[in-house]
N, C-alpha and C. Protein backbone atom coordinates (compact mmCIF):
# COMPACT_ATOMS: atom_id res chain seq x y z
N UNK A 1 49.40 39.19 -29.19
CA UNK A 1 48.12 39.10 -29.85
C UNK A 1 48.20 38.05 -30.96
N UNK A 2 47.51 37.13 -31.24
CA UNK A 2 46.98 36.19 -32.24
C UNK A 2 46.07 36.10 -32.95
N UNK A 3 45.93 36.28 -34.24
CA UNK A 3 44.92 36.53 -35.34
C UNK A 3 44.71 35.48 -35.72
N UNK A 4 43.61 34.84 -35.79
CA UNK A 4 43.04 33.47 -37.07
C UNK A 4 42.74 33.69 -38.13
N UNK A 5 42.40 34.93 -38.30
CA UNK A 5 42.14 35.74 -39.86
C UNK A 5 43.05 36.33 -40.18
N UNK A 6 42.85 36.38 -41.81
CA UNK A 6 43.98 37.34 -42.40
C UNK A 6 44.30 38.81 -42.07
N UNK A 7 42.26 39.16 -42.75
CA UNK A 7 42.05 40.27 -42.27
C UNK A 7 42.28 41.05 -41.11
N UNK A 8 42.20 40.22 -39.96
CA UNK A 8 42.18 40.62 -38.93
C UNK A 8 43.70 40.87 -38.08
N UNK A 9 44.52 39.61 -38.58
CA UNK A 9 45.86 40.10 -38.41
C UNK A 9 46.66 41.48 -39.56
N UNK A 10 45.90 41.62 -40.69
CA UNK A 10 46.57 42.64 -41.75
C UNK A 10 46.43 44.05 -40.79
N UNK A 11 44.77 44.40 -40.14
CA UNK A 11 44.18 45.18 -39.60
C UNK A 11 45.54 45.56 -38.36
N UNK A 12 45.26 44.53 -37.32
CA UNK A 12 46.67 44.62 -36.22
C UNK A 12 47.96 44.62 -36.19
N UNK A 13 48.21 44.50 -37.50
CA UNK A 13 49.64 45.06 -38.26
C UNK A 13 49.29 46.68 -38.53
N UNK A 14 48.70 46.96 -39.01
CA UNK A 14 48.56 48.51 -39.19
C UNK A 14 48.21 49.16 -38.20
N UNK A 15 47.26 49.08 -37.51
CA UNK A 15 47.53 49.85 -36.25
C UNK A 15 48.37 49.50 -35.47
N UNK A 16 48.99 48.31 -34.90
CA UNK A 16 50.12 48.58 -33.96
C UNK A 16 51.49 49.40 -34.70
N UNK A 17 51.63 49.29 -36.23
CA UNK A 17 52.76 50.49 -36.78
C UNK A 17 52.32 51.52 -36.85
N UNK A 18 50.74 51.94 -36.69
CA UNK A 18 50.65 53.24 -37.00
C UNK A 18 50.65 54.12 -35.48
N UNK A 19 50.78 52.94 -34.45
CA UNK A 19 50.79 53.33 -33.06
C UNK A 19 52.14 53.93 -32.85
N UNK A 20 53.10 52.69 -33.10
CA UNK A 20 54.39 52.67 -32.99
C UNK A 20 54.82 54.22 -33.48
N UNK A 21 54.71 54.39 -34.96
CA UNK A 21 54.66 55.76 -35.55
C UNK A 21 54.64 57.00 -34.79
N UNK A 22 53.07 56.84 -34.39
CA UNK A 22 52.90 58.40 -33.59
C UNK A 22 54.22 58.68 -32.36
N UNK A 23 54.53 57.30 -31.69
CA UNK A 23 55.45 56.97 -30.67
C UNK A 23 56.67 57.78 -31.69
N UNK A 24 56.98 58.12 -32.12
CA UNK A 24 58.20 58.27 -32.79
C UNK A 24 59.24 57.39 -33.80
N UNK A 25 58.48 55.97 -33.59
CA UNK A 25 59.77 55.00 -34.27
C UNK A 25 59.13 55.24 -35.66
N UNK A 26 60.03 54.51 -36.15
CA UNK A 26 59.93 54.36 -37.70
C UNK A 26 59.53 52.98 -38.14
N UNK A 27 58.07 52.50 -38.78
CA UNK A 27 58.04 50.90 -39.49
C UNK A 27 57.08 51.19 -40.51
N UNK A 28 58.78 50.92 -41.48
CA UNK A 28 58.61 50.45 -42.61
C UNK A 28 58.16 49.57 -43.38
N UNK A 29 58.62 48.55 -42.61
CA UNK A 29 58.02 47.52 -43.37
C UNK A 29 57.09 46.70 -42.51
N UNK A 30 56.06 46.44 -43.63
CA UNK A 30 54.80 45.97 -43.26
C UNK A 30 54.64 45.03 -44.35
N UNK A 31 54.13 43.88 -44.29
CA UNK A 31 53.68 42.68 -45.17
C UNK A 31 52.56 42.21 -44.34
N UNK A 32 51.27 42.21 -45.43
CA UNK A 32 50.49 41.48 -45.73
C UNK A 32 50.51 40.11 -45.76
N UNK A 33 49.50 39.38 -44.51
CA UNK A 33 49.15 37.78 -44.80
C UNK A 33 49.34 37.30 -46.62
N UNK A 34 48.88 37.80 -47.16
CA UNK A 34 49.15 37.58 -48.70
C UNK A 34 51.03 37.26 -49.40
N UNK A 35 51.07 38.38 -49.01
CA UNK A 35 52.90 38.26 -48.65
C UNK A 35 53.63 37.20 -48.45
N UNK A 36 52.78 36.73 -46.98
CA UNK A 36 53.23 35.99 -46.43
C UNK A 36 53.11 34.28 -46.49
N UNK A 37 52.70 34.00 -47.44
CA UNK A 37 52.12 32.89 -47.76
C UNK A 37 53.13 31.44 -47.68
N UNK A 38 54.50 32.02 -48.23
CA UNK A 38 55.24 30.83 -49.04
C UNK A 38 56.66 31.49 -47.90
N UNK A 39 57.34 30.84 -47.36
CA UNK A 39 58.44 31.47 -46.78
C UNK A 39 60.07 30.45 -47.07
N UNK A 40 60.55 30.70 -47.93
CA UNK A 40 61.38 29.39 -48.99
C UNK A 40 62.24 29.08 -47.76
N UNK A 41 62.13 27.96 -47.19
CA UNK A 41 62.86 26.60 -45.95
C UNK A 41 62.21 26.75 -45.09
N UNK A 42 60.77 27.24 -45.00
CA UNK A 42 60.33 27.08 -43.62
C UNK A 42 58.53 26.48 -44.00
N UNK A 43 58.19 26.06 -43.39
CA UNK A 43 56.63 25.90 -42.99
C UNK A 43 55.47 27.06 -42.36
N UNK A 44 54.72 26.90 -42.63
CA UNK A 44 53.56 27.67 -41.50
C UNK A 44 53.07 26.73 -40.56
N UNK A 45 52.84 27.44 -39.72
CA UNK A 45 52.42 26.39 -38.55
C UNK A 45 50.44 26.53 -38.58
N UNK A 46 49.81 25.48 -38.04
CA UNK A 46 48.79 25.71 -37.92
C UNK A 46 48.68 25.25 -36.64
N UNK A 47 47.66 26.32 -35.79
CA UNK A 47 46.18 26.78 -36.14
C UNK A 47 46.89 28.64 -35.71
N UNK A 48 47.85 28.24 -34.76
CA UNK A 48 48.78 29.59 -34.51
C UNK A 48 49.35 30.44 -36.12
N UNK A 49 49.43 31.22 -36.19
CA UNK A 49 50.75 32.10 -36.92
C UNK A 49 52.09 31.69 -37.05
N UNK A 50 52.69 31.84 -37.85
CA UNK A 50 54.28 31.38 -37.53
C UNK A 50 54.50 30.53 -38.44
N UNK A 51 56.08 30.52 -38.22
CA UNK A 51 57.38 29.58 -38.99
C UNK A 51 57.82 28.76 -38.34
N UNK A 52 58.08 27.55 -39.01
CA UNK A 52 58.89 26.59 -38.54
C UNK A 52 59.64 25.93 -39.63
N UNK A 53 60.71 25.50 -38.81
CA UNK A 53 61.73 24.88 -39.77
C UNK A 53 60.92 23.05 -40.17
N UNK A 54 60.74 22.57 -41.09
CA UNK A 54 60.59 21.37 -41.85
C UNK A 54 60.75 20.36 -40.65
N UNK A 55 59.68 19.63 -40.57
CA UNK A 55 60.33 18.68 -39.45
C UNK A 55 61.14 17.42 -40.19
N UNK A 56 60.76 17.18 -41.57
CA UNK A 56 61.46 16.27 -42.76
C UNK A 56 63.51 16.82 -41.92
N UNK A 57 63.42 18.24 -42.37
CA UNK A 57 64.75 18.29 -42.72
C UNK A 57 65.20 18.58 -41.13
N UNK A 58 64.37 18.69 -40.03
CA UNK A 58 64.80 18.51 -38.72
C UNK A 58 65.63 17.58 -38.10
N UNK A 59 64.88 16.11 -38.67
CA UNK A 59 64.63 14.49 -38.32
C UNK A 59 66.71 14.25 -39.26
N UNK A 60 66.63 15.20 -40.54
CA UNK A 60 67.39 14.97 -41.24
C UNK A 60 68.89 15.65 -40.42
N UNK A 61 68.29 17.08 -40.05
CA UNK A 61 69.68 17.55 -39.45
C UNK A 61 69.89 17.14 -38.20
N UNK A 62 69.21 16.31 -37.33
CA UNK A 62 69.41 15.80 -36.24
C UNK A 62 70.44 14.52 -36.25
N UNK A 63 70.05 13.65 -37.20
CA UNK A 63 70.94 12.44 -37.73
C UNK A 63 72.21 13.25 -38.10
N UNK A 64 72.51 14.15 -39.10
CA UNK A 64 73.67 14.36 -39.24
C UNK A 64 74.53 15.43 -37.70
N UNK A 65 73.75 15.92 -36.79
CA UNK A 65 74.41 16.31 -36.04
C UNK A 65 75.22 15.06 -34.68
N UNK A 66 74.15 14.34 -34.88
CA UNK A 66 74.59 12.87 -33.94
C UNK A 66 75.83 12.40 -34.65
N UNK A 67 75.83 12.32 -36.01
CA UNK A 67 76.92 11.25 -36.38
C UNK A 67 78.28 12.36 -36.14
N UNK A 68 78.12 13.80 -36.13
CA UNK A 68 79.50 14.69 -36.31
C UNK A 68 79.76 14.58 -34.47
N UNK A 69 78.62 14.46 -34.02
CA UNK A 69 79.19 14.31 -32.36
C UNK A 69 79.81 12.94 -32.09
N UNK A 70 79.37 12.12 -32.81
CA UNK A 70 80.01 10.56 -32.48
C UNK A 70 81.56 10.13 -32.95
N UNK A 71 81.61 11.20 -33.93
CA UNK A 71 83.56 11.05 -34.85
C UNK A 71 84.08 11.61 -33.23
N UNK A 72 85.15 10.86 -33.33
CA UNK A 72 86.50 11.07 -32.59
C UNK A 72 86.76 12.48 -32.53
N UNK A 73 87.34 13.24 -33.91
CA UNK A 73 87.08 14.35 -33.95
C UNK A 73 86.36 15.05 -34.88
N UNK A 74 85.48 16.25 -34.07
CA UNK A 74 84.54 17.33 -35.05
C UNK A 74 85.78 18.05 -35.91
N UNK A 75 84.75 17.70 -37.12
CA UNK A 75 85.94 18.37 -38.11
C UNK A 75 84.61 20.12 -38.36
N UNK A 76 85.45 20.66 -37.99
CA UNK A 76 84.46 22.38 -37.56
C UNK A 76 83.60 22.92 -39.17
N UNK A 77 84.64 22.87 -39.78
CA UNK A 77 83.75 22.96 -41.27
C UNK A 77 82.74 22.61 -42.03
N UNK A 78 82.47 20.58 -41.39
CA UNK A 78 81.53 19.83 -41.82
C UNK A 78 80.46 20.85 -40.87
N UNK A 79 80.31 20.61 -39.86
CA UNK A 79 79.54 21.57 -38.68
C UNK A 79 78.88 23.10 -39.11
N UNK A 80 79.77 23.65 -39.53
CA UNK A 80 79.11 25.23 -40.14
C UNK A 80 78.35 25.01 -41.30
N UNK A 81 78.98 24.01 -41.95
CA UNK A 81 77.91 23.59 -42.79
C UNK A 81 76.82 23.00 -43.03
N UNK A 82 76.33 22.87 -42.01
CA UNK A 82 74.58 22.17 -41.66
C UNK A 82 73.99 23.41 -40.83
């Protein structure tokens, strides 16, 4: 399901947990579009819902993954660290 509204996705967050609920599971956590505004290293996507990683720092970790594949040898540490 895909919401264009806030409201309307806040609404289909609560009833599908309060569905889930009667089902027996347990959800706790619930956040509000409001909540959800700012997500620190990622983007919102538009016109869909959702996260995405920076295409700035994509363009950025793509260059540094080319140059660690091009050394002779991957040194494994530089690697975990991106």
């Amino acid at each position: 399901m895909l919401a264009k509204e806030a409201d309307t996705a806040n609404s289909l967050m609560h009833q599908t947990g309060d569905d889930l609920e009667t089902l027996g599971f347990s959800v706790e956590e619930r956040y509000s579009c409001a909540l959800l505004r700012k997500a620190p290293g990622y983007e919102r996507t538009h016109p869909h819902p959702g996260f995405r990683f920076p295409h700035h720092k994509s363009a950025v970790l793509a260059v540094a993954l080319d140059w660690i594949v091009s050394c002779e040898y991957v040194q494994i540490e530089t690697l975990r660290a991106l």
